[in-house]
PDB file of N, CA and C in Angstrom:
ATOM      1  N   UNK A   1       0.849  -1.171   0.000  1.00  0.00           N
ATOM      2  CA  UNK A   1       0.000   0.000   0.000  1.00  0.00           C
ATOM      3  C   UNK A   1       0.896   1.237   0.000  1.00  0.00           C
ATOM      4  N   UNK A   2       0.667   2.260  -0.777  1.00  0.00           N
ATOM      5  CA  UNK A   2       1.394   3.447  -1.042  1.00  0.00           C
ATOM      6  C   UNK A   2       0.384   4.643  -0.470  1.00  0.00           C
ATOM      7  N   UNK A   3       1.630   5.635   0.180  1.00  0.00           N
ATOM      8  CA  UNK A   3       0.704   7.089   0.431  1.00  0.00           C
ATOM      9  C   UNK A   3       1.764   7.830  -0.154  1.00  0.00           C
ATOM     10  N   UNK A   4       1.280   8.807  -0.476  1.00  0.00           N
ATOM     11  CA  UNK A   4       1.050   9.887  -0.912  1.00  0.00           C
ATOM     12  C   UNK A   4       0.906  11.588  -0.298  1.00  0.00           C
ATOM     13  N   UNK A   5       1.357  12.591  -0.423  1.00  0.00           N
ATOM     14  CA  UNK A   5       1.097  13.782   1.037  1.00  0.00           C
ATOM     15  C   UNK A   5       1.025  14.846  -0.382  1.00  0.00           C
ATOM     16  N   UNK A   6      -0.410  15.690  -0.188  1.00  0.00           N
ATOM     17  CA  UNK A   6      -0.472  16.923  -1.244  1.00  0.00           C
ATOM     18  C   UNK A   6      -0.251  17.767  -0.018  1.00  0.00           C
ATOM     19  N   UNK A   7       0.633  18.875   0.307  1.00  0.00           N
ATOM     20  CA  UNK A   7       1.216  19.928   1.414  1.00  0.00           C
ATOM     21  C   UNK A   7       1.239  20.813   0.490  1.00  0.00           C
ATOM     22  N   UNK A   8       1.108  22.467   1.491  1.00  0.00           N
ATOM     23  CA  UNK A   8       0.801  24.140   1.184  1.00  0.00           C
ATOM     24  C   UNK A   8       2.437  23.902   1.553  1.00  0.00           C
ATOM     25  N   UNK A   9       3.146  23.417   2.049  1.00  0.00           N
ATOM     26  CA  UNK A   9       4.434  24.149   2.514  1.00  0.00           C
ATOM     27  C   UNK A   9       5.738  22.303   2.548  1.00  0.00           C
ATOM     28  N   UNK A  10       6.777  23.107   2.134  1.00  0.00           N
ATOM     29  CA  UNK A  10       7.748  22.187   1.389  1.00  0.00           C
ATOM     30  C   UNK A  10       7.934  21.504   2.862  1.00  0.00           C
ATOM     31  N   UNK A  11       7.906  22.241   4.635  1.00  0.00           N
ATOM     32  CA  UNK A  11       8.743  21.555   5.440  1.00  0.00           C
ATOM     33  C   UNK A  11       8.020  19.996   5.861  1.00  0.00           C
ATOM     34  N   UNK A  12       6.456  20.413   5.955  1.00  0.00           N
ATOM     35  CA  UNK A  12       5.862  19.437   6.135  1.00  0.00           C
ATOM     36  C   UNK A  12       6.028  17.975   4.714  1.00  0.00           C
ATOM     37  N   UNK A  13       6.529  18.022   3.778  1.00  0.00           N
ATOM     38  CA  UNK A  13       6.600  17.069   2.776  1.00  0.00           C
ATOM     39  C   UNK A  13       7.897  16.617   2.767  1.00  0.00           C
ATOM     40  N   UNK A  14       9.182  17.504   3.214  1.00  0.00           N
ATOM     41  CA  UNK A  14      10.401  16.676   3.464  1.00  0.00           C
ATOM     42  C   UNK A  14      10.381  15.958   4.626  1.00  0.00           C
ATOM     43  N   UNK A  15       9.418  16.548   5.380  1.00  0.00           N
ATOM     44  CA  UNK A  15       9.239  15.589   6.409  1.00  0.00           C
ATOM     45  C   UNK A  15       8.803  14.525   6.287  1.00  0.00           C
ATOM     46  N   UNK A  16       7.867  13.849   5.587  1.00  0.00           N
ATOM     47  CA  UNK A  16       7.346  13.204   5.171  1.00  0.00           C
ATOM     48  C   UNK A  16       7.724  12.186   4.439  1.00  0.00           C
ATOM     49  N   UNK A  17       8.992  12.967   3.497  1.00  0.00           N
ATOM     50  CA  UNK A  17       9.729  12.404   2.378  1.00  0.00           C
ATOM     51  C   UNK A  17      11.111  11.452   3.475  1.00  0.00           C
ATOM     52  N   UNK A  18      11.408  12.129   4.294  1.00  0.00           N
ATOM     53  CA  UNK A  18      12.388  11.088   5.784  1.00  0.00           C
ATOM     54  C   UNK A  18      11.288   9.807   6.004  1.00  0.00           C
ATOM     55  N   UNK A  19      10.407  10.250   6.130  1.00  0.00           N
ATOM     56  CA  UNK A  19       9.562   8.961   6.847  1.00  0.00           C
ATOM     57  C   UNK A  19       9.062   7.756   5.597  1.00  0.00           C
ATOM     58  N   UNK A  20       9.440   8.044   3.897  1.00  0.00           N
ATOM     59  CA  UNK A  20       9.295   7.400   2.932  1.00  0.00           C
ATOM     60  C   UNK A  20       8.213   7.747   2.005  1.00  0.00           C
ATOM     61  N   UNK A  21       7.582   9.048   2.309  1.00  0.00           N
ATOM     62  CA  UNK A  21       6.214   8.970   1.965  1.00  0.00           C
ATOM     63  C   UNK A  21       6.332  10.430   0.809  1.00  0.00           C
ATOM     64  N   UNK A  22       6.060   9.624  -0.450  1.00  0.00           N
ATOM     65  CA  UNK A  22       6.323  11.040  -1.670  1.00  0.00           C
ATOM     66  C   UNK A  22       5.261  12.064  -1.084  1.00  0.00           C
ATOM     67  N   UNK A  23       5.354  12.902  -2.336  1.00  0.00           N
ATOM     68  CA  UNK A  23       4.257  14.036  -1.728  1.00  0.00           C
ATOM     69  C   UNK A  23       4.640  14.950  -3.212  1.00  0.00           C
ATOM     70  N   UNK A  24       3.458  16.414  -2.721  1.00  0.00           N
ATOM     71  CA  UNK A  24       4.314  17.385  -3.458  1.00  0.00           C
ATOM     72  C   UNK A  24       3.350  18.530  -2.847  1.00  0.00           C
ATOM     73  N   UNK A  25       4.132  19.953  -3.672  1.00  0.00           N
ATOM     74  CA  UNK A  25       3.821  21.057  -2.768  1.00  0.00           C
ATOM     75  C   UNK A  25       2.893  22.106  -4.129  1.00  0.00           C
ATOM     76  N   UNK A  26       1.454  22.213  -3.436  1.00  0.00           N
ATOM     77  CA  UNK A  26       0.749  22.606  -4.347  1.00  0.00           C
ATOM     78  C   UNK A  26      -0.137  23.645  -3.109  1.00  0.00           C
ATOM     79  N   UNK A  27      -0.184  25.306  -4.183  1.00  0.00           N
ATOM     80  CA  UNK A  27      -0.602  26.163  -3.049  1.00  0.00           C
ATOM     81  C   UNK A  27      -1.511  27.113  -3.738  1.00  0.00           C
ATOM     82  N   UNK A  28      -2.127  26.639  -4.592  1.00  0.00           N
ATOM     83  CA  UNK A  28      -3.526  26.807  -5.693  1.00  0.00           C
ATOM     84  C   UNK A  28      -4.774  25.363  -5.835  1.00  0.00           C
ATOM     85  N   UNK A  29      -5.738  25.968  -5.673  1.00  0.00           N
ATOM     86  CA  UNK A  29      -6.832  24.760  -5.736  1.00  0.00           C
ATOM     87  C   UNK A  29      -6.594  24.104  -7.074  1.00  0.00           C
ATOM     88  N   UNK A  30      -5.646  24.759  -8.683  1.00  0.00           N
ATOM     89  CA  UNK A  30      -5.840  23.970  -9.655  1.00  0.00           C
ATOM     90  C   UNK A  30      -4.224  23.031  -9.250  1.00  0.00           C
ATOM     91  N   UNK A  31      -3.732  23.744  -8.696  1.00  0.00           N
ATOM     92  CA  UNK A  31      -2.308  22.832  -8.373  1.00  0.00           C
ATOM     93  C   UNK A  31      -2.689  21.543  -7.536  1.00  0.00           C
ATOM     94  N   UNK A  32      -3.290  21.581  -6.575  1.00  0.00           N
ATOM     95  CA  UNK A  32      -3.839  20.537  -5.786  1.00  0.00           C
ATOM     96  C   UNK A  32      -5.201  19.290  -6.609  1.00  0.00           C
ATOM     97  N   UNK A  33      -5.825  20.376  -7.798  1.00  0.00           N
ATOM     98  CA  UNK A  33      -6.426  19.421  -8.368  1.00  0.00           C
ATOM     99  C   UNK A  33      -5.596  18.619  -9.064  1.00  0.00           C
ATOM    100  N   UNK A  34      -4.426  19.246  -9.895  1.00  0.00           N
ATOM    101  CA  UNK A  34      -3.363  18.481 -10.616  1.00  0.00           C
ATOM    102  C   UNK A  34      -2.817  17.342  -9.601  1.00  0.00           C
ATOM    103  N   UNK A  35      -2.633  17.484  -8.555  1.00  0.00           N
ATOM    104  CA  UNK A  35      -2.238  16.251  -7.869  1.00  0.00           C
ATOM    105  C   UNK A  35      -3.064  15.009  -7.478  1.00  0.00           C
ATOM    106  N   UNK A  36      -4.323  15.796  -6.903  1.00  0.00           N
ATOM    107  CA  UNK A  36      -5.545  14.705  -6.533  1.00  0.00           C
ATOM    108  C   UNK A  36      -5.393  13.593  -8.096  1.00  0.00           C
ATOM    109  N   UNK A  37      -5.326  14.580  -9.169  1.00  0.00           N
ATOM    110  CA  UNK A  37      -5.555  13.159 -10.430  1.00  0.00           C
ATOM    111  C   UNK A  37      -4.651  12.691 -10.671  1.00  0.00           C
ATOM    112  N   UNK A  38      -3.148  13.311 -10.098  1.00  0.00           N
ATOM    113  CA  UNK A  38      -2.054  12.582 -10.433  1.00  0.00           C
ATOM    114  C   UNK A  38      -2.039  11.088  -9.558  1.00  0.00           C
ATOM    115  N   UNK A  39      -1.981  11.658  -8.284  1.00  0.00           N
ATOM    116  CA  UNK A  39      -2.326  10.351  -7.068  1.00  0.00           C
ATOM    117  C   UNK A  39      -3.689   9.328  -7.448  1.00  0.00           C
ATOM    118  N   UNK A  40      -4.697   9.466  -7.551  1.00  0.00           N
ATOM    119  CA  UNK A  40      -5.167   8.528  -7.652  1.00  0.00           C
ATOM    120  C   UNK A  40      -5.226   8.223  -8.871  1.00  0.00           C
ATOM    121  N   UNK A  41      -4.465   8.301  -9.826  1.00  0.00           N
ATOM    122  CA  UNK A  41      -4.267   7.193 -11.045  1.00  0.00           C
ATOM    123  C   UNK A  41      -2.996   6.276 -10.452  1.00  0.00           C
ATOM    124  N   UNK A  42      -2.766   6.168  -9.713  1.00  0.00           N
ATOM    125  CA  UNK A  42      -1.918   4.958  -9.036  1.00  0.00           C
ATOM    126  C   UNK A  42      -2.636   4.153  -8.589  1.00  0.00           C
ATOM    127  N   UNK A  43      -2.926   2.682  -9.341  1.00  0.00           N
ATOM    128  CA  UNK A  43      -3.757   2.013  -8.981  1.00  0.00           C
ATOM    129  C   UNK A  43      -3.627   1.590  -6.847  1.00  0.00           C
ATOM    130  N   UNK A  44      -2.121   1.658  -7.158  1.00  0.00           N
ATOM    131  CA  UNK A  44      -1.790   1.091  -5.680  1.00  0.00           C
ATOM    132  C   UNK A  44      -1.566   1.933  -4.564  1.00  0.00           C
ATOM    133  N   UNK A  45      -2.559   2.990  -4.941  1.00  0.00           N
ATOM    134  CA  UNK A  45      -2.461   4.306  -3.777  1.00  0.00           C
ATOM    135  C   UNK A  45      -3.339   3.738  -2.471  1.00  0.00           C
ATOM    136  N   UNK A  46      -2.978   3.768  -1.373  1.00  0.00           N
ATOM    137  CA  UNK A  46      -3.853   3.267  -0.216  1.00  0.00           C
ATOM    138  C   UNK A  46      -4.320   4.613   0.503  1.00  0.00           C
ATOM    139  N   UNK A  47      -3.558   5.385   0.815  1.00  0.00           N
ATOM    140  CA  UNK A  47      -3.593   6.347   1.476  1.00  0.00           C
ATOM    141  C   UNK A  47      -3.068   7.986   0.961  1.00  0.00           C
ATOM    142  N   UNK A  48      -3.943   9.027   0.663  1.00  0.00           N
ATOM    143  CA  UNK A  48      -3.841  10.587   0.198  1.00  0.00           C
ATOM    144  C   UNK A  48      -4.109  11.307   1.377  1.00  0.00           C
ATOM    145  N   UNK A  49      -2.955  11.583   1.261  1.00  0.00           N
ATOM    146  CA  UNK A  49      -2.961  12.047   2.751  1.00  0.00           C
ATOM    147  C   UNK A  49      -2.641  14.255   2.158  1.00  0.00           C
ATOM    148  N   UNK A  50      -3.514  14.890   2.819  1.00  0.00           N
ATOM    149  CA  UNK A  50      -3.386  16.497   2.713  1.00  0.00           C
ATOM    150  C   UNK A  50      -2.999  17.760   4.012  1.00  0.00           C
ATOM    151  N   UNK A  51      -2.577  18.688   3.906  1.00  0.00           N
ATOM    152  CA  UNK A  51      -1.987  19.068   4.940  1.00  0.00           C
ATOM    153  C   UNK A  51      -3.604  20.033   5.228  1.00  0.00           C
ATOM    154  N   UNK A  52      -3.074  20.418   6.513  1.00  0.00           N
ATOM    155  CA  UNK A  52      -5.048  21.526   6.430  1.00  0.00           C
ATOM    156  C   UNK A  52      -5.252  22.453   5.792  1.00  0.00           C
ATOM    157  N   UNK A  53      -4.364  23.078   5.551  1.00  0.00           N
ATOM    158  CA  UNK A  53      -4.491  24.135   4.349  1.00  0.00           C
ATOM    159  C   UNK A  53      -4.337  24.022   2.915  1.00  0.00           C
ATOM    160  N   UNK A  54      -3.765  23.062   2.764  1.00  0.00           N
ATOM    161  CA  UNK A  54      -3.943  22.186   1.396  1.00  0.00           C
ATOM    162  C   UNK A  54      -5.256  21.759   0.883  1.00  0.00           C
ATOM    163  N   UNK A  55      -5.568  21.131   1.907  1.00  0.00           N
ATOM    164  CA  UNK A  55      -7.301  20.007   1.768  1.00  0.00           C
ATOM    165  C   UNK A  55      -8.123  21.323   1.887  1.00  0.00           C
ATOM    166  N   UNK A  56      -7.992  22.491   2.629  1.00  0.00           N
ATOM    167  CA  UNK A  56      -8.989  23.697   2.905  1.00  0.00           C
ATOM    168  C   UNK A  56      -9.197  24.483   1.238  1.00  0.00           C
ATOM    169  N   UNK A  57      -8.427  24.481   0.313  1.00  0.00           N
ATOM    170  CA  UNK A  57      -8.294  24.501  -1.150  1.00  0.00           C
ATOM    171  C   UNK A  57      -9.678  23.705  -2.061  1.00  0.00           C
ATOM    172  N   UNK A  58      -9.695  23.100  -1.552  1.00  0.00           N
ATOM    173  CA  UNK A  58     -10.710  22.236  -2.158  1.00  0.00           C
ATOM    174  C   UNK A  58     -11.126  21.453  -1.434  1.00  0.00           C
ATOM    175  N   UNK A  59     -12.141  21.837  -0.529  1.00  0.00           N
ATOM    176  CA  UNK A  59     -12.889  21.048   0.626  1.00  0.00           C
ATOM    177  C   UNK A  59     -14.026  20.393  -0.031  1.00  0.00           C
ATOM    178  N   UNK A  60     -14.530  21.043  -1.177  1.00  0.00           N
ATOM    179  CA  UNK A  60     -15.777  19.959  -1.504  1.00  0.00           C
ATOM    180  C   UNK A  60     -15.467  19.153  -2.181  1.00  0.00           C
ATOM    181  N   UNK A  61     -14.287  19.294  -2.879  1.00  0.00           N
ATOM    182  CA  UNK A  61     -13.997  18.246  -4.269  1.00  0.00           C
ATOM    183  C   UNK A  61     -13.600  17.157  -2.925  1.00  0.00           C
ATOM    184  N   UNK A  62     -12.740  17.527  -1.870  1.00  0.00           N
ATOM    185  CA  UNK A  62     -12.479  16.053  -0.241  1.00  0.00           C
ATOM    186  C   UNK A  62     -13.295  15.476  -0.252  1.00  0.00           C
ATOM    187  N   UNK A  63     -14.758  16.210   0.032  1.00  0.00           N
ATOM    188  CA  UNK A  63     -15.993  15.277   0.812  1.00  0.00           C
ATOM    189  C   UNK A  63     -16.493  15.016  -0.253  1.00  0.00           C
ATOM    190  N   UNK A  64     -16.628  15.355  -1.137  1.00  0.00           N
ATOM    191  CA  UNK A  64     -17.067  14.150  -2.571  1.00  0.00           C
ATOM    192  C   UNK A  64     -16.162  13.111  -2.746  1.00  0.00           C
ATOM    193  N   UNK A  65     -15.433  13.329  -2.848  1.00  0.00           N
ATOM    194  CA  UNK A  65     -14.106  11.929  -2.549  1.00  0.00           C
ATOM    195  C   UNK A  65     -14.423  10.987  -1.423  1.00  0.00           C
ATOM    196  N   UNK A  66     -14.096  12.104  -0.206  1.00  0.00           N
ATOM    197  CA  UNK A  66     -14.545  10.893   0.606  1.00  0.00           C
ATOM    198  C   UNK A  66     -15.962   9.837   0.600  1.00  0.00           C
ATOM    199  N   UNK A  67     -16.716  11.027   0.185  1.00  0.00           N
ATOM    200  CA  UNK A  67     -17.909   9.631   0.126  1.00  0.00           C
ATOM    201  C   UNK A  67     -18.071   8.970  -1.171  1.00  0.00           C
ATOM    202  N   UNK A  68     -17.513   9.161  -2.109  1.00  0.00           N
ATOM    203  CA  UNK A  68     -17.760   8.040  -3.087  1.00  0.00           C
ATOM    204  C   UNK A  68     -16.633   7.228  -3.218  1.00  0.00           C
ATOM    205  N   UNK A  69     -15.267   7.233  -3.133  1.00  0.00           N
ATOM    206  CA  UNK A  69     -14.359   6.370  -3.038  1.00  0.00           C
ATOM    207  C   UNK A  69     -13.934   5.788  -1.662  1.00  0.00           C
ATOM    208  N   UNK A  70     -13.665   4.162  -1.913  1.00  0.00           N
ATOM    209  CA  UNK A  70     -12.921   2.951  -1.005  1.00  0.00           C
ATOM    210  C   UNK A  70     -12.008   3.689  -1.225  1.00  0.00           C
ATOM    211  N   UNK A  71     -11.037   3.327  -2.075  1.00  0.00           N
ATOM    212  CA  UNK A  71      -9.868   3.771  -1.852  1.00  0.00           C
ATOM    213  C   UNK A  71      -9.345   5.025  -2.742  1.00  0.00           C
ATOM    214  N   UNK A  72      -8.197   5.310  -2.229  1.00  0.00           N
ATOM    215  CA  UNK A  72      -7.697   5.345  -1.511  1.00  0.00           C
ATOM    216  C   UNK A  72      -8.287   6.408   0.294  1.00  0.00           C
ATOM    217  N   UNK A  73      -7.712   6.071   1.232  1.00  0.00           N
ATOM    218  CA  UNK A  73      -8.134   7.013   2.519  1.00  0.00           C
ATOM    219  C   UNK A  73      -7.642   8.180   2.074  1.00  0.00           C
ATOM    220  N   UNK A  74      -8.633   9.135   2.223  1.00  0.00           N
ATOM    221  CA  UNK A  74      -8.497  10.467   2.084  1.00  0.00           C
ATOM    222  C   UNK A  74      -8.353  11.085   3.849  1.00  0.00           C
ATOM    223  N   UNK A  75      -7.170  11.704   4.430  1.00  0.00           N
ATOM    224  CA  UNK A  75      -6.915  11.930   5.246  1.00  0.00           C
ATOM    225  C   UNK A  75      -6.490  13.362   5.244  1.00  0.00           C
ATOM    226  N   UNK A  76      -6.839  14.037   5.876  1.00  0.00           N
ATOM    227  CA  UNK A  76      -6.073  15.833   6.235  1.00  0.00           C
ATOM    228  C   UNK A  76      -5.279  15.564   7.743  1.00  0.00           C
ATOM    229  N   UNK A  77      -4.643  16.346   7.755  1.00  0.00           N
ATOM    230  CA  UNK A  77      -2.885  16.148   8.626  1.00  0.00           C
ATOM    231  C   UNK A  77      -2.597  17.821   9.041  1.00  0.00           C
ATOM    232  N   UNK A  78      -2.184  18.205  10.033  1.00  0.00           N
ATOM    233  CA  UNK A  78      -2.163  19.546  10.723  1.00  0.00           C
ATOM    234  C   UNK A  78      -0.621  19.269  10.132  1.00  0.00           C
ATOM    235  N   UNK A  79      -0.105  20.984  10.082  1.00  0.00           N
ATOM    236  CA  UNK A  79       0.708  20.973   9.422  1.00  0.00           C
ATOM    237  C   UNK A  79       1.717  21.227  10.716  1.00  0.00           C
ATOM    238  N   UNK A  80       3.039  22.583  10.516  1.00  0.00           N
ATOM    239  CA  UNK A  80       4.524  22.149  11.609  1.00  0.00           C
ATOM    240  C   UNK A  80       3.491  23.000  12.363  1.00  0.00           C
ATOM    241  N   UNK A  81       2.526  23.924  12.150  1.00  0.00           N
ATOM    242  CA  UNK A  81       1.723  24.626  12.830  1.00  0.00           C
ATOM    243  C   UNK A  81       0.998  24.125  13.738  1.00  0.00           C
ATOM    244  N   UNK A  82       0.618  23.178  13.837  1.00  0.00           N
ATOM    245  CA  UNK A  82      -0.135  22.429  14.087  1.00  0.00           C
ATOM    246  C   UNK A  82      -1.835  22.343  13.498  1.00  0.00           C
ATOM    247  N   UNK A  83      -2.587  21.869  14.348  1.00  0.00           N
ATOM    248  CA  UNK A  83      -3.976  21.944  14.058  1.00  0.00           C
ATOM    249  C   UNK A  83      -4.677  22.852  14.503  1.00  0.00           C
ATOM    250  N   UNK A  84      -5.760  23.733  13.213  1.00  0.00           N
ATOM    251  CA  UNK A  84      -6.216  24.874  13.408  1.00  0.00           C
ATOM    252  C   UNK A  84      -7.446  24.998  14.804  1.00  0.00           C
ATOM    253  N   UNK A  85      -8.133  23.638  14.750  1.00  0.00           N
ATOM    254  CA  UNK A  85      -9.284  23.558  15.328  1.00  0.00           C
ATOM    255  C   UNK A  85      -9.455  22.058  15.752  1.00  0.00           C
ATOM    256  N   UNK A  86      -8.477  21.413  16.660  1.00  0.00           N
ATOM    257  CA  UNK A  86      -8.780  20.324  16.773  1.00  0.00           C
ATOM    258  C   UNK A  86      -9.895  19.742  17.665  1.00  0.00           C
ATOM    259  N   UNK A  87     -10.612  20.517  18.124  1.00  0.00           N
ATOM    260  CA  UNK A  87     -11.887  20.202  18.701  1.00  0.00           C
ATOM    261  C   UNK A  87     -12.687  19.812  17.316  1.00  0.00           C
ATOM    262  N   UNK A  88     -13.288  20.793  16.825  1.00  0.00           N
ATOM    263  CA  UNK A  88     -13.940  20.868  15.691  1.00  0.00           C
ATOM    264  C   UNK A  88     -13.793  19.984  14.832  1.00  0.00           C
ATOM    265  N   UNK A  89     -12.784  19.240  14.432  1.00  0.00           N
ATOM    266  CA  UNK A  89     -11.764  18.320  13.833  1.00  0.00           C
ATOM    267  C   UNK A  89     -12.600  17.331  14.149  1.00  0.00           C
ATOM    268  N   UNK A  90     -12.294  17.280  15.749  1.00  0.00           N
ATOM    269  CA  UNK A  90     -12.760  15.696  15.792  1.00  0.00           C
ATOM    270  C   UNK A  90     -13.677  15.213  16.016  1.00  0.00           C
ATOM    271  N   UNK A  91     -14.887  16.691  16.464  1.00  0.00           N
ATOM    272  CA  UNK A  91     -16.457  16.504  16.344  1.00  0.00           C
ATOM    273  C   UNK A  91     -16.965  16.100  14.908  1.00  0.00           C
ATOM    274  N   UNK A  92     -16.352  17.024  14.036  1.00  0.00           N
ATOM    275  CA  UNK A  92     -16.852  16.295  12.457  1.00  0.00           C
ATOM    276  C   UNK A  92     -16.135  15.084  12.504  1.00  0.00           C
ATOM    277  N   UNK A  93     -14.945  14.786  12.805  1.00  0.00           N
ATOM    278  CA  UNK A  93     -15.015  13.446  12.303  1.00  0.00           C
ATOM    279  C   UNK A  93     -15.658  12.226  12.617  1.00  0.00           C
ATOM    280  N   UNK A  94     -16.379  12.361  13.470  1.00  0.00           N
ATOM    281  CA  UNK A  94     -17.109  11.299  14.397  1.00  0.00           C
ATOM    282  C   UNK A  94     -18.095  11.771  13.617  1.00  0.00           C
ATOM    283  N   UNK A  95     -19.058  13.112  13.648  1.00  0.00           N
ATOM    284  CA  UNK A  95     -20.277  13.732  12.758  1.00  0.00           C
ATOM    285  C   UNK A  95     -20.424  12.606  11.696  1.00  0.00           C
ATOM    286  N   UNK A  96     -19.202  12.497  10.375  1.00  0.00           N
ATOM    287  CA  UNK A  96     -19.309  12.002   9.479  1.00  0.00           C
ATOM    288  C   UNK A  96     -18.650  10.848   9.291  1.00  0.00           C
ATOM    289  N   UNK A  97     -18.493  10.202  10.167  1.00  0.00           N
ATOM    290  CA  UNK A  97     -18.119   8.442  10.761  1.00  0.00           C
ATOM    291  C   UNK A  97     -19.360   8.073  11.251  1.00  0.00           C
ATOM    292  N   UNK A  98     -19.922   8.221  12.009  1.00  0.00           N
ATOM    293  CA  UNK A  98     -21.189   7.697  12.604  1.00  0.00           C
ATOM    294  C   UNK A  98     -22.311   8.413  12.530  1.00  0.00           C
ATOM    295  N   UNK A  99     -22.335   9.722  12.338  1.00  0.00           N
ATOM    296  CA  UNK A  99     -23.562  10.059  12.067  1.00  0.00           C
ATOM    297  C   UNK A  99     -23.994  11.142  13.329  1.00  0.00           C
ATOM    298  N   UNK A 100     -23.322  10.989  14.518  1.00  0.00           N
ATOM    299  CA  UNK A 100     -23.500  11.628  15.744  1.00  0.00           C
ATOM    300  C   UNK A 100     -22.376  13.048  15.911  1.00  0.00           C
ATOM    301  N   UNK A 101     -23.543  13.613  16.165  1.00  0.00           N
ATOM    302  CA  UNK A 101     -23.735  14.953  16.738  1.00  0.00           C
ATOM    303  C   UNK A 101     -22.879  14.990  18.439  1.00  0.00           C
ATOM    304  N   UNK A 102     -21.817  15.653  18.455  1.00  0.00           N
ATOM    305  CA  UNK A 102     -21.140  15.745  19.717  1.00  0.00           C
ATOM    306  C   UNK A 102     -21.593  16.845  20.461  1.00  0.00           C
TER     307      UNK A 102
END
Protein backbone atom coordinates (compact mmCIF):
# COMPACT_ATOMS: atom_id res chain seq x y z
CA UNK A 1 0.00 0.00 0.00
CA UNK A 2 1.39 3.45 -1.04
CA UNK A 3 0.70 7.09 0.43
CA UNK A 4 1.05 9.89 -0.91
CA UNK A 5 1.10 13.78 1.04
CA UNK A 6 -0.47 16.92 -1.24
CA UNK A 7 1.22 19.93 1.41
CA UNK A 8 0.80 24.14 1.18
CA UNK A 9 4.43 24.15 2.51
CA UNK A 10 7.75 22.19 1.39
CA UNK A 11 8.74 21.55 5.44
CA UNK A 12 5.86 19.44 6.14
CA UNK A 13 6.60 17.07 2.78
CA UNK A 14 10.40 16.68 3.46
CA UNK A 15 9.24 15.59 6.41
CA UNK A 16 7.35 13.20 5.17
CA UNK A 17 9.73 12.40 2.38
CA UNK A 18 12.39 11.09 5.78
CA UNK A 19 9.56 8.96 6.85
CA UNK A 20 9.29 7.40 2.93
CA UNK A 21 6.21 8.97 1.96
CA UNK A 22 6.32 11.04 -1.67
CA UNK A 23 4.26 14.04 -1.73
CA UNK A 24 4.31 17.38 -3.46
CA UNK A 25 3.82 21.06 -2.77
CA UNK A 26 0.75 22.61 -4.35
CA UNK A 27 -0.60 26.16 -3.05
CA UNK A 28 -3.53 26.81 -5.69
CA UNK A 29 -6.83 24.76 -5.74
CA UNK A 30 -5.84 23.97 -9.66
CA UNK A 31 -2.31 22.83 -8.37
CA UNK A 32 -3.84 20.54 -5.79
CA UNK A 33 -6.43 19.42 -8.37
CA UNK A 34 -3.36 18.48 -10.62
CA UNK A 35 -2.24 16.25 -7.87
CA UNK A 36 -5.54 14.71 -6.53
CA UNK A 37 -5.56 13.16 -10.43
CA UNK A 38 -2.05 12.58 -10.43
CA UNK A 39 -2.33 10.35 -7.07
CA UNK A 40 -5.17 8.53 -7.65
CA UNK A 41 -4.27 7.19 -11.05
CA UNK A 42 -1.92 4.96 -9.04
CA UNK A 43 -3.76 2.01 -8.98
CA UNK A 44 -1.79 1.09 -5.68
CA UNK A 45 -2.46 4.31 -3.78
CA UNK A 46 -3.85 3.27 -0.22
CA UNK A 47 -3.59 6.35 1.48
CA UNK A 48 -3.84 10.59 0.20
CA UNK A 49 -2.96 12.05 2.75
CA UNK A 50 -3.39 16.50 2.71
CA UNK A 51 -1.99 19.07 4.94
CA UNK A 52 -5.05 21.53 6.43
CA UNK A 53 -4.49 24.13 4.35
CA UNK A 54 -3.94 22.19 1.40
CA UNK A 55 -7.30 20.01 1.77
CA UNK A 56 -8.99 23.70 2.90
CA UNK A 57 -8.29 24.50 -1.15
CA UNK A 58 -10.71 22.24 -2.16
CA UNK A 59 -12.89 21.05 0.63
CA UNK A 60 -15.78 19.96 -1.50
CA UNK A 61 -14.00 18.25 -4.27
CA UNK A 62 -12.48 16.05 -0.24
CA UNK A 63 -15.99 15.28 0.81
CA UNK A 64 -17.07 14.15 -2.57
CA UNK A 65 -14.11 11.93 -2.55
CA UNK A 66 -14.54 10.89 0.61
CA UNK A 67 -17.91 9.63 0.13
CA UNK A 68 -17.76 8.04 -3.09
CA UNK A 69 -14.36 6.37 -3.04
CA UNK A 70 -12.92 2.95 -1.00
CA UNK A 71 -9.87 3.77 -1.85
CA UNK A 72 -7.70 5.35 -1.51
CA UNK A 73 -8.13 7.01 2.52
CA UNK A 74 -8.50 10.47 2.08
CA UNK A 75 -6.91 11.93 5.25
CA UNK A 76 -6.07 15.83 6.23
CA UNK A 77 -2.89 16.15 8.63
CA UNK A 78 -2.16 19.55 10.72
CA UNK A 79 0.71 20.97 9.42
CA UNK A 80 4.52 22.15 11.61
CA UNK A 81 1.72 24.63 12.83
CA UNK A 82 -0.14 22.43 14.09
CA UNK A 83 -3.98 21.94 14.06
CA UNK A 84 -6.22 24.87 13.41
CA UNK A 85 -9.28 23.56 15.33
CA UNK A 86 -8.78 20.32 16.77
CA UNK A 87 -11.89 20.20 18.70
CA UNK A 88 -13.94 20.87 15.69
CA UNK A 89 -11.76 18.32 13.83
CA UNK A 90 -12.76 15.70 15.79
CA UNK A 91 -16.46 16.50 16.34
CA UNK A 92 -16.85 16.29 12.46
CA UNK A 93 -15.01 13.45 12.30
CA UNK A 94 -17.11 11.30 14.40
CA UNK A 95 -20.28 13.73 12.76
CA UNK A 96 -19.31 12.00 9.48
CA UNK A 97 -18.12 8.44 10.76
CA UNK A 98 -21.19 7.70 12.60
CA UNK A 99 -23.56 10.06 12.07
CA UNK A 100 -23.50 11.63 15.74
CA UNK A 101 -23.73 14.95 16.74
CA UNK A 102 -21.14 15.74 19.72
Amino acid sequence: MKMYLISDNIDTLIGMRLAGIPGAVAHTPEEVDAEIKKALGDKDLGILMFTEKAGALVKSELDNLKLTLHTPLIIEIPDRHGSRDIAGSINRLVQESIGLKL
